[in-house]
C-alpha atoms as a PDB file:
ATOM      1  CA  UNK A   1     -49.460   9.169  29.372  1.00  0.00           C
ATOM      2  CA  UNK A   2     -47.263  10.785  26.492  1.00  0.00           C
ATOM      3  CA  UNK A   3     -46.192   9.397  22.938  1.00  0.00           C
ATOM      4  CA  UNK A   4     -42.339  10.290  22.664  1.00  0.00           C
ATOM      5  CA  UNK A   5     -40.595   8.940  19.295  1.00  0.00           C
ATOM      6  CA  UNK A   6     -37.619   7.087  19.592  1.00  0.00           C
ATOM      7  CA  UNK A   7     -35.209   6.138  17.291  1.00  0.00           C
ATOM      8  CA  UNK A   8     -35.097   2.257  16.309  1.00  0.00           C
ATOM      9  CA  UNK A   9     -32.953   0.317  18.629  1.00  0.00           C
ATOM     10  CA  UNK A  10     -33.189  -3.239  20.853  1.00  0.00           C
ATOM     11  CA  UNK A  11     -35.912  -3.430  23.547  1.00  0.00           C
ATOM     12  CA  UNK A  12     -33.084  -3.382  26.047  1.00  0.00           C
ATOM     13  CA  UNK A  13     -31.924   0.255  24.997  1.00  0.00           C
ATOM     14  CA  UNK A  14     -35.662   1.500  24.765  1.00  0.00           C
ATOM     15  CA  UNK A  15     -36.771   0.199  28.087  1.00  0.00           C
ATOM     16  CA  UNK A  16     -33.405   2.525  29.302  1.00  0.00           C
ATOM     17  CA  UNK A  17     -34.508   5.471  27.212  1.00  0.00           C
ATOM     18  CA  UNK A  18     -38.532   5.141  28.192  1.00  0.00           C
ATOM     19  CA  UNK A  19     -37.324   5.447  31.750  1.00  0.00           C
ATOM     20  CA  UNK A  20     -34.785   8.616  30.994  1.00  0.00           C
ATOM     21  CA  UNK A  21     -37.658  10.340  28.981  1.00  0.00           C
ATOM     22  CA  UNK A  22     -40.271   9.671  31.350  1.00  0.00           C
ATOM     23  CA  UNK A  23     -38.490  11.796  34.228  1.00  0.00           C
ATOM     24  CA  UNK A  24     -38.824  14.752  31.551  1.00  0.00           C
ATOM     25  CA  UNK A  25     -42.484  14.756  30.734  1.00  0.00           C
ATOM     26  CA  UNK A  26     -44.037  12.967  33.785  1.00  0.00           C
ATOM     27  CA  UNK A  27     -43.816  15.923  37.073  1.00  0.00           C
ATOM     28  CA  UNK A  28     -44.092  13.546  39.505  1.00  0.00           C
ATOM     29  CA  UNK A  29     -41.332  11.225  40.985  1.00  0.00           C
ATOM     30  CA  UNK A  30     -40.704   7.865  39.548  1.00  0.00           C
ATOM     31  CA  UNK A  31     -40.457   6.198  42.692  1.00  0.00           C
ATOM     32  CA  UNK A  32     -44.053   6.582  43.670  1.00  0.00           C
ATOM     33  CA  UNK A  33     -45.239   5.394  40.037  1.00  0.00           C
ATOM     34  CA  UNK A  34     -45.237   2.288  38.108  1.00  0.00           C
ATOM     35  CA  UNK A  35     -44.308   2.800  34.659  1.00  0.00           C
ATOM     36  CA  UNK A  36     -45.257   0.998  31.421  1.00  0.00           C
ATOM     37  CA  UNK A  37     -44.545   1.328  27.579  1.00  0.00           C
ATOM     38  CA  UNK A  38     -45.972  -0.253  24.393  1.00  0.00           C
ATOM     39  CA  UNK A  39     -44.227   0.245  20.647  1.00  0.00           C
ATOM     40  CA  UNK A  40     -47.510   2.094  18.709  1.00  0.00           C
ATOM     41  CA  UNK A  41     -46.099   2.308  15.225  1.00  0.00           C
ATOM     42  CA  UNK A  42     -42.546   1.348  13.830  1.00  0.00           C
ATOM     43  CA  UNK A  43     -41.852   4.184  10.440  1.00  0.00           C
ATOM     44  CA  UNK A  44     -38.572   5.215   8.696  1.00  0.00           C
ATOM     45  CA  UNK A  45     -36.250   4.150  11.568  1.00  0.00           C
ATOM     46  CA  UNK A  46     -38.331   5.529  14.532  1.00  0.00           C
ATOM     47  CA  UNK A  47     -40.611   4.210  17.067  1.00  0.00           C
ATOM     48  CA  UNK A  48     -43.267   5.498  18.302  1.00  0.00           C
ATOM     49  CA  UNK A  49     -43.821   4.839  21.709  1.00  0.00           C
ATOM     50  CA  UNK A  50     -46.557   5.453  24.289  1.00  0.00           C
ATOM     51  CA  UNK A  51     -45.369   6.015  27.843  1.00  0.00           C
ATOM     52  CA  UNK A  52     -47.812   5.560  31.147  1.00  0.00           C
ATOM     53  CA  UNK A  53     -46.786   5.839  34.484  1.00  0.00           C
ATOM     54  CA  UNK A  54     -49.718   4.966  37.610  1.00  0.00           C
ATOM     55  CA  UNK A  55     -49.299   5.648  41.016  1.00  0.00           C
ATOM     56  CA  UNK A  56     -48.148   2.486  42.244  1.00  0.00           C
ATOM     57  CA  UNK A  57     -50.962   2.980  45.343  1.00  0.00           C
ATOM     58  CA  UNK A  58     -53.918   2.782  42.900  1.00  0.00           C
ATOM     59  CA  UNK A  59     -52.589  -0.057  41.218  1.00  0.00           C
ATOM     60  CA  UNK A  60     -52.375  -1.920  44.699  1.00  0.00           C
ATOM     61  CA  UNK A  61     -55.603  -0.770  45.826  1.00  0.00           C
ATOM     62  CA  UNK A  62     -57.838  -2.340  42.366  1.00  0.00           C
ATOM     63  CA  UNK A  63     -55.405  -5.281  42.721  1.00  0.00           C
ATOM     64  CA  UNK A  64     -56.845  -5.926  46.623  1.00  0.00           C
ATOM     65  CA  UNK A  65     -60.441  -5.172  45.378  1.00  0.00           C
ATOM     66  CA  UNK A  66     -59.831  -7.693  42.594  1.00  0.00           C
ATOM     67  CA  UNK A  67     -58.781 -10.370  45.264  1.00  0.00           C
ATOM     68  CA  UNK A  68     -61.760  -9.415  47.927  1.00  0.00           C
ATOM     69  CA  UNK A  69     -64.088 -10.130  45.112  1.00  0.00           C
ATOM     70  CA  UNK A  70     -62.245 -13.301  44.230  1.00  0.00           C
ATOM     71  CA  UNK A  71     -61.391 -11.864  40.605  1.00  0.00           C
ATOM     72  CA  UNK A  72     -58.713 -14.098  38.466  1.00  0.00           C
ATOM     73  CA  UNK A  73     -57.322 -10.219  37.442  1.00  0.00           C
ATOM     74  CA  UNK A  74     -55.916 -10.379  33.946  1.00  0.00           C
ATOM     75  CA  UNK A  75     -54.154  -7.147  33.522  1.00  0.00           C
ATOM     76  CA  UNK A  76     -55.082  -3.353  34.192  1.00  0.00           C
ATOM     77  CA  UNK A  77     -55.645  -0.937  31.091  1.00  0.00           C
ATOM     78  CA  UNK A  78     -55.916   2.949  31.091  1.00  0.00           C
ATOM     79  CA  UNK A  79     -59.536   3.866  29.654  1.00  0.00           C
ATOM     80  CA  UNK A  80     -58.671   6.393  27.170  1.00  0.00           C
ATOM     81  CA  UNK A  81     -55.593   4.090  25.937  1.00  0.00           C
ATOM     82  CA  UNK A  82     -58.271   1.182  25.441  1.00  0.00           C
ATOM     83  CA  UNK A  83     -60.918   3.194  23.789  1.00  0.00           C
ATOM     84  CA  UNK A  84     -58.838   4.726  21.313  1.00  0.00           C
ATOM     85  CA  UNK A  85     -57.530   1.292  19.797  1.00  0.00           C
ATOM     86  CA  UNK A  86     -61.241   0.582  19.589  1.00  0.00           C
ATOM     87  CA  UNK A  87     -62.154   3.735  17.824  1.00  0.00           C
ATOM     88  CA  UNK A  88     -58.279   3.522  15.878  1.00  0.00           C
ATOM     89  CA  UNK A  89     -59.891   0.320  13.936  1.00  0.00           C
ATOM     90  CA  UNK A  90     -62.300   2.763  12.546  1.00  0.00           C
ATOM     91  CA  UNK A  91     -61.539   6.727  12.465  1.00  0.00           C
ATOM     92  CA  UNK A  92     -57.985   7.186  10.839  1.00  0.00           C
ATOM     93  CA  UNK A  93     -58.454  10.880  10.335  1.00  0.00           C
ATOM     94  CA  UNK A  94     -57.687  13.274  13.534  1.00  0.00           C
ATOM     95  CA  UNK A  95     -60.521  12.808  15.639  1.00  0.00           C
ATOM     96  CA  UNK A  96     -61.167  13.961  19.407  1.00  0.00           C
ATOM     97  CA  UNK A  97     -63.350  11.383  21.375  1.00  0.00           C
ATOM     98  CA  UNK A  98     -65.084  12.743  24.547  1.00  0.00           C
ATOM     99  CA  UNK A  99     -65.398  10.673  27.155  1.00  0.00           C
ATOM    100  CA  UNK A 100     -67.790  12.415  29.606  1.00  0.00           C
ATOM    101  CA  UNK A 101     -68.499  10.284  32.728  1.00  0.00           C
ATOM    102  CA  UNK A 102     -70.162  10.937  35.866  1.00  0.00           C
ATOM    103  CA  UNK A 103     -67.073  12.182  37.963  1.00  0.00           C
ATOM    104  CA  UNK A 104     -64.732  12.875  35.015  1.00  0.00           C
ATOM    105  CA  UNK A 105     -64.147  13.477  31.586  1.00  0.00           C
ATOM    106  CA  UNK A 106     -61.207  12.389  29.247  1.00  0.00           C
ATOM    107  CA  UNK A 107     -60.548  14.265  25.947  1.00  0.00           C
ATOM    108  CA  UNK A 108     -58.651  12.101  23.634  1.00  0.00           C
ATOM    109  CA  UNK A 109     -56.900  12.755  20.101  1.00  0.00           C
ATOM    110  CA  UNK A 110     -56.824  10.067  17.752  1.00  0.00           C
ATOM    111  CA  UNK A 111     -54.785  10.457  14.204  1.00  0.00           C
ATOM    112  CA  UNK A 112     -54.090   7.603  12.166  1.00  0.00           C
ATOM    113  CA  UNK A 113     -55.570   5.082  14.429  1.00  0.00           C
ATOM    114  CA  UNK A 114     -53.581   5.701  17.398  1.00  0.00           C
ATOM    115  CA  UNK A 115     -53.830   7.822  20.527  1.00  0.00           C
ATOM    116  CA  UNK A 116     -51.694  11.590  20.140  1.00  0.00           C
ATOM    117  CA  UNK A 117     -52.561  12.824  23.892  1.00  0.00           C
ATOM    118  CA  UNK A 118     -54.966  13.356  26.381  1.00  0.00           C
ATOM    119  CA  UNK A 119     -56.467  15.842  28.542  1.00  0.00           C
ATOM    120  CA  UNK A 120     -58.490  14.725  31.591  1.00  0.00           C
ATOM    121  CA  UNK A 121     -60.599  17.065  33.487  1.00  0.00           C
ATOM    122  CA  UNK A 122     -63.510  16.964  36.828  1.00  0.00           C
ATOM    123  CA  UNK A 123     -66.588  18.358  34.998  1.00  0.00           C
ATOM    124  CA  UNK A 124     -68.888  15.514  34.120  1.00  0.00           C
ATOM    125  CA  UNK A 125     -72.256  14.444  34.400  1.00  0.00           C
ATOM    126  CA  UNK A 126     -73.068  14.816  37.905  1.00  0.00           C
ATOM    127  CA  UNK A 127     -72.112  18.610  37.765  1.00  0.00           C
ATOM    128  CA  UNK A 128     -74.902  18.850  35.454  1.00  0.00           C
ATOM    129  CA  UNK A 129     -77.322  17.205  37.806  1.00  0.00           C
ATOM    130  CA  UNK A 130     -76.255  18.799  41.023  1.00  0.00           C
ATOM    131  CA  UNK A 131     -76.444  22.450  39.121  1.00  0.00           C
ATOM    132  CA  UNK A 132     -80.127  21.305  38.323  1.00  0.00           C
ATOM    133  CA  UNK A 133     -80.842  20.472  41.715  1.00  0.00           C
ATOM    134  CA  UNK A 134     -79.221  23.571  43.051  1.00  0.00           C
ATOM    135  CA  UNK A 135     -80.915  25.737  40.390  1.00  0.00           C
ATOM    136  CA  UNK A 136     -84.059  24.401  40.620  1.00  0.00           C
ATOM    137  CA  UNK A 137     -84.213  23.480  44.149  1.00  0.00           C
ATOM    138  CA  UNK A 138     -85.354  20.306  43.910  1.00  0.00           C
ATOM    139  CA  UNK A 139     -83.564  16.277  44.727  1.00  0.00           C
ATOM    140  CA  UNK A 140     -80.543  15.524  42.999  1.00  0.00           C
ATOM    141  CA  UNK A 141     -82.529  12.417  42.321  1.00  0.00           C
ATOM    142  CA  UNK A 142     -85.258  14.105  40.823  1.00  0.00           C
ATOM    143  CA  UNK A 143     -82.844  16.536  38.489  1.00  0.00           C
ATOM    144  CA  UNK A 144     -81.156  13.425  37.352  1.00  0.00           C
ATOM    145  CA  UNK A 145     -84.098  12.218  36.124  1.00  0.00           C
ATOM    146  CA  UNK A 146     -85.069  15.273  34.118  1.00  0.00           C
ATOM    147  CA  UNK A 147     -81.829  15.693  32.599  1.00  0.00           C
ATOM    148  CA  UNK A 148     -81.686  11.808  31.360  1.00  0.00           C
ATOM    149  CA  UNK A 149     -85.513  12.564  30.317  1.00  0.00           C
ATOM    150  CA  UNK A 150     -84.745  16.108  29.076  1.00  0.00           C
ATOM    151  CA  UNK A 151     -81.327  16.743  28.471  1.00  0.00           C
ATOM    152  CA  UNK A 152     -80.866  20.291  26.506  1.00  0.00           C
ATOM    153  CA  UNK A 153     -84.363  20.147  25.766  1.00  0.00           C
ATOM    154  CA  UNK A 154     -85.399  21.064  29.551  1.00  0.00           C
ATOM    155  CA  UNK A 155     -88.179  23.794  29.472  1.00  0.00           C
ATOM    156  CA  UNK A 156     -87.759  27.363  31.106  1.00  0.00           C
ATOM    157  CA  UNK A 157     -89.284  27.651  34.626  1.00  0.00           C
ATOM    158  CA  UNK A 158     -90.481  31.014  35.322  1.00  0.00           C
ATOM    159  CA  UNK A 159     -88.159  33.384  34.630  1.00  0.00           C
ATOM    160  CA  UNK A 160     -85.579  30.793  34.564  1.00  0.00           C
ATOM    161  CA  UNK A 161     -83.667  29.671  31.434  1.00  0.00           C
ATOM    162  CA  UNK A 162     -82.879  25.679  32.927  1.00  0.00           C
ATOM    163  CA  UNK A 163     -80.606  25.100  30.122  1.00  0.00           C
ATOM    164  CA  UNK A 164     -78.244  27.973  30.999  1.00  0.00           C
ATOM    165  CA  UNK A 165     -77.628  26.196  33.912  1.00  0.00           C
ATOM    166  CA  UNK A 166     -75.834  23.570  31.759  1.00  0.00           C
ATOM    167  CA  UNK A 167     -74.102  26.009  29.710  1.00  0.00           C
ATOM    168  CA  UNK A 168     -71.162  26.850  31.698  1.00  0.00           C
ATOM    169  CA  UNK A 169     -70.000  23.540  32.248  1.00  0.00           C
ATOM    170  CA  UNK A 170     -70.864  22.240  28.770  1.00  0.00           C
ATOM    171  CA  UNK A 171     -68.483  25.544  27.494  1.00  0.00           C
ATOM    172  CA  UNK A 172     -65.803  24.222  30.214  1.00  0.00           C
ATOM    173  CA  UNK A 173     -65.407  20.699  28.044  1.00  0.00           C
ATOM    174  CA  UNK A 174     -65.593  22.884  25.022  1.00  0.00           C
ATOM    175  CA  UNK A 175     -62.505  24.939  25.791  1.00  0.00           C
ATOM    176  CA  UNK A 176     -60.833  21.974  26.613  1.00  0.00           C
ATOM    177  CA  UNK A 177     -61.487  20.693  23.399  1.00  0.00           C
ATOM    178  CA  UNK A 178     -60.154  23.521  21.720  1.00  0.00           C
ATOM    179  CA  UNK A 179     -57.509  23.317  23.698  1.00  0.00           C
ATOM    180  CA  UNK A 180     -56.291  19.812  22.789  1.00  0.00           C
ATOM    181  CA  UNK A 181     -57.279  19.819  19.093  1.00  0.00           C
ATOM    182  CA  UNK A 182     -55.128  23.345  18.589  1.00  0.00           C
ATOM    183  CA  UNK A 183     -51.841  21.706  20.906  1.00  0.00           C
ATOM    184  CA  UNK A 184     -52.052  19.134  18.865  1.00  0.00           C
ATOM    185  CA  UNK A 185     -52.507  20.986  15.294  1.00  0.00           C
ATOM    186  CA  UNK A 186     -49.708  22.926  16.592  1.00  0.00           C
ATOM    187  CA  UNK A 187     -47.760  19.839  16.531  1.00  0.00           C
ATOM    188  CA  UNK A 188     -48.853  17.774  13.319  1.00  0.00           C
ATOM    189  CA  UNK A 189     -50.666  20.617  11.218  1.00  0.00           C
ATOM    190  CA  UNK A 190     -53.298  18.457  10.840  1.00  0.00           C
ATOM    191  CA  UNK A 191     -56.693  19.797  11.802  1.00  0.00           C
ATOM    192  CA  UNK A 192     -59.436  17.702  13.931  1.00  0.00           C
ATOM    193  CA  UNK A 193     -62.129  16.735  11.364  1.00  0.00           C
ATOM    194  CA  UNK A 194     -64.690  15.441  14.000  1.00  0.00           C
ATOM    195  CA  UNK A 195     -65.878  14.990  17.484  1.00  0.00           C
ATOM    196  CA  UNK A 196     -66.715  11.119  18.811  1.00  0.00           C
ATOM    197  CA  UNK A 197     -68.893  11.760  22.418  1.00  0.00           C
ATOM    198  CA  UNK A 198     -68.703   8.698  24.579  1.00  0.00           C
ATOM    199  CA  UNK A 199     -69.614   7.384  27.887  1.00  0.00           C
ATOM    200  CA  UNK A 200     -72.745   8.258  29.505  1.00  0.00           C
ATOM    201  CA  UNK A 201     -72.950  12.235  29.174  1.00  0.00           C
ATOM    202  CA  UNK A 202     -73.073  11.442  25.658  1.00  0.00           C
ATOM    203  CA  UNK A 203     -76.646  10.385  25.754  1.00  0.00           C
ATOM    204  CA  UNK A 204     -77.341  13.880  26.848  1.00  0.00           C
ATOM    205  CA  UNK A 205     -80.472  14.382  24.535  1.00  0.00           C
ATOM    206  CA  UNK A 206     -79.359  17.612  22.289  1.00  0.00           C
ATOM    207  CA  UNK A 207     -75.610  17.598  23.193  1.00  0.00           C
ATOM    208  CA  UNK A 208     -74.150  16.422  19.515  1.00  0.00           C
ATOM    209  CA  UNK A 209     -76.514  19.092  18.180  1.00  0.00           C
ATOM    210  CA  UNK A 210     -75.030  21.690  20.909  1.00  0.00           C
ATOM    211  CA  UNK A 211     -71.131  21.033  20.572  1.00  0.00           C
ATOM    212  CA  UNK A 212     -71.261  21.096  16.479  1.00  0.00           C
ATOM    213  CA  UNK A 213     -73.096  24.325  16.497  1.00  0.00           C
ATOM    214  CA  UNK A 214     -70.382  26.086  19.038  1.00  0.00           C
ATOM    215  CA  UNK A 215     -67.434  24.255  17.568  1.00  0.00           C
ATOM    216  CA  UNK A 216     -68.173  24.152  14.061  1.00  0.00           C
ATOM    217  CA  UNK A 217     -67.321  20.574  13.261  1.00  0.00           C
ATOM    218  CA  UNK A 218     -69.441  17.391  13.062  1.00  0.00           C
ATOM    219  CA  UNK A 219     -70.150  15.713  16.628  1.00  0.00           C
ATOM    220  CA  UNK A 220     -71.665  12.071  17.013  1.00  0.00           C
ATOM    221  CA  UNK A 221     -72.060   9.363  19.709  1.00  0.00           C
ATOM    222  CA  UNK A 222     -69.233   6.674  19.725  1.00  0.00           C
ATOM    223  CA  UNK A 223     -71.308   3.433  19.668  1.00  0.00           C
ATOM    224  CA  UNK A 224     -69.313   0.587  19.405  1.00  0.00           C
ATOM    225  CA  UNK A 225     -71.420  -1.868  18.986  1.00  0.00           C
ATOM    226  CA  UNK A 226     -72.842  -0.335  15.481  1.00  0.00           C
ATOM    227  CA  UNK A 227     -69.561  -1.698  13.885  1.00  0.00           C
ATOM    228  CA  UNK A 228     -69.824  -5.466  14.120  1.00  0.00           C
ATOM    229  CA  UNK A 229     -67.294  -5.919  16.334  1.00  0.00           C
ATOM    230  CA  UNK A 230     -69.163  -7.102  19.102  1.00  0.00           C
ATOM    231  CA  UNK A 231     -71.944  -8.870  19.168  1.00  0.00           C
ATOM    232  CA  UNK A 232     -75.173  -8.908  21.357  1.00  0.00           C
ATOM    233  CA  UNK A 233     -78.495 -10.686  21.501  1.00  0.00           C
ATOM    234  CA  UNK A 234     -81.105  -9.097  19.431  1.00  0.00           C
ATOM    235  CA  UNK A 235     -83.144  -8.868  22.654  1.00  0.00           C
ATOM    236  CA  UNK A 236     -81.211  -5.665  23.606  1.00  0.00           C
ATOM    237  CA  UNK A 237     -81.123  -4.306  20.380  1.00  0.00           C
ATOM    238  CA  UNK A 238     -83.943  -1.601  21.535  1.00  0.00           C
ATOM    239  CA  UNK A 239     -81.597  -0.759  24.205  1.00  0.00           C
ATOM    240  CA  UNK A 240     -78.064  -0.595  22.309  1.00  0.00           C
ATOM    241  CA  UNK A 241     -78.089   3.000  21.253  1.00  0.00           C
ATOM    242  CA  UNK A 242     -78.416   4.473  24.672  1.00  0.00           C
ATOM    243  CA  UNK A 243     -76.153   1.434  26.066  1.00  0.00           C
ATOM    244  CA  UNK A 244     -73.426   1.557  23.620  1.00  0.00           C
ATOM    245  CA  UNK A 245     -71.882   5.406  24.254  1.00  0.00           C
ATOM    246  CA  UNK A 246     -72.036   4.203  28.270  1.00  0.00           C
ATOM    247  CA  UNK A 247     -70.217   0.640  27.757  1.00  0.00           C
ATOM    248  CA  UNK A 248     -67.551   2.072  25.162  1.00  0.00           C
ATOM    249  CA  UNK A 249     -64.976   1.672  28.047  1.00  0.00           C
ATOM    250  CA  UNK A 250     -66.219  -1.957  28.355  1.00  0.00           C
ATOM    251  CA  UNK A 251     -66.583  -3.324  25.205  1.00  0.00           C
ATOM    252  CA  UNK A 252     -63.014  -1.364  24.413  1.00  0.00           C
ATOM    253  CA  UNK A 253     -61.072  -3.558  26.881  1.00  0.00           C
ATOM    254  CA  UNK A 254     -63.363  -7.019  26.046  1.00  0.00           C
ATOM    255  CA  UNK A 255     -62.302  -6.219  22.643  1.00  0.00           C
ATOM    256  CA  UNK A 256     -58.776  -6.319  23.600  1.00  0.00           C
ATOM    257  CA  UNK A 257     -59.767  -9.445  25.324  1.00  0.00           C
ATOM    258  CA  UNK A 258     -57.194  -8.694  28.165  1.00  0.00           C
END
C-alpha cells in the first residue's frame, strides 16, 4: 500500500490515474493483483489517495475459508490500514504504531490521523520464544510460558544473560523503526513524537521501558478499549489491559463495522 497525491478531478479520471500510478510504485504485475483505492483527505485542490493492491490468490483463498465456515463475508480490510483509522481518531501528531504479532510485525506511520506508509517485516513473537527454547534448551512450550510470565525481566541462568537472547531481534524491529520514522521525516520534516506497541508482543513485560530507552522517545501499549469507543462487560475489565494491545486488529475493523 502507498499514499500518492493526486490532483482533484472526477472519480472516473482517478480510478484511470490510481491504475497508471500503481504500475510505478507496486513491483509486481497488475495482473496477478487486485487493486483498491480510497480518497484519505481532499486539501487545496489535491487528493490524497491510498493505493492497495492483494494478490488476487489470497483474496480467493479467505473468500473459500469464509464460505467452508458458512461466513456471510462483509468485506476484507488490510490490518495496518484498519488500525490506523482507529488510532487516527486519537493521535494526530506523527506517531509509529508497532504491530508485533506472532509470525509478523507491521510498522505503521500515522500523521494527522491518517496512515503515511508501512513497513512489514518476519521477526515477531515466536522468534523470541523459539530463541528461548534454543538458548535455553528447553520446550518451546515451556519458553513461551516464561517469556509471557517474564518477558525482559527473565533472570540470568548460569553464565547466561537470557535477555540477550531477545536483544537481537528486539534491535531488528528497532532499526526498522528508525528506518520508517527517518523515510518519512525525510519526506514531511516532521519528526515521530511517539511509539504506539500493539498486538500481542506488546504485552512483552519491560518492552515499552526497553524501546524508549534505545530510541529516545516515549513508547506505550495501544489499548483501544481505554478510549470509550468500544465497550465491554465490566466482567473482563481485569483482563482488558493485557487483551486490548492483542485485539487492536479486532476491535479496529468492528469499529469500522465492515
Amino acid at each position: 500500500m502507498v499514499p500518492v497525491e493526486f490532483p482533484e478531478m472526477t472519480s472516473k479520471e482517478l480510478a484511470k490515474a490510481v491504475k497508471y500510478q500503481a504500475s510505478q510504485y507496486i513491483p509486481i504485475s497488475l495482473q496477478d493483483m487486485t487493486l483498491d483505492w480510497q480518497i484519505e483527505r481532499k486539501k487545496e485542490g489535491k487528493l490524497s489517495v491510498l493505493i492497495v493492491a492483494v494478490p488476487t490468490e489470497t483474496i480467493k483463498r479467505y473468500v473459500r475459508t469464509a464460505e467452508l465456515a458458512k461466513l456471510d463475508l462483509k468485506g476484507l480490510e488490510v490490518e495496518s490500514i484498519a488500525v490506523s483509522h482507529l488510532f487516527g481518531i486519537k493521535e494526530k501528531n506523527p506517531v509509529v504504531v508497532v504491530d508485533i504479532g506472532g509470525r509478523a510485525t507491521s510498522i505503521s506511520v500515522l500523521d494527522q490521523g491518517m496512515l503515511q506508509m508501512t513497513l512489514h517485516l518476519d521477526t515477531a513473537g515466536g522468534d523470541l520464544t523459539q530463541v528461548l527454547a534454543t538458548g535455553l534448551k528447553i520446550n518451546p512450550f515451556r519458553a513461551e510460558e516464561m517469556k509471557r510470565n517474564n518477558g525482559l525481566y527473565l533472570q540470568q541462568r548460569g553464565n547466561l544473560d537470557v535477555v540477550s537472547l531477545f536483544t537481537p531481534l528486539l534491535d531488528v524491529i528497532k532499526r526498522e523503526i528508525e528506518k520508517a520514522s527517518n523515510q518519512y521525516y525525510m519526506k514531511s520534516k516532521r519528526r515521530i513524537k511517539k511509539i504506539v506497541l500493539t498486538g500481542g508482543g506488546a504485552n512483552l513485560k519491560g518492552l515499552p521501558e526497553y524501546y524508549s530507552r534505545v530510541l529516545s522517545l516515549p513508547v506505550e501499549k495501544g489499548d483501544p478499549f481505554s478510549w470509550g469507543l468500544i465497550s465491554y462487560s465490566p466482567q473482563l475489565a481485569p483482563l482488558i489491559p493485557e487483551l486490548g494491545p492483542s485485539l487492536t486488529v479486532a476491535c479496529a475493523v468492528a469499529f469500522l463495522k465492515l
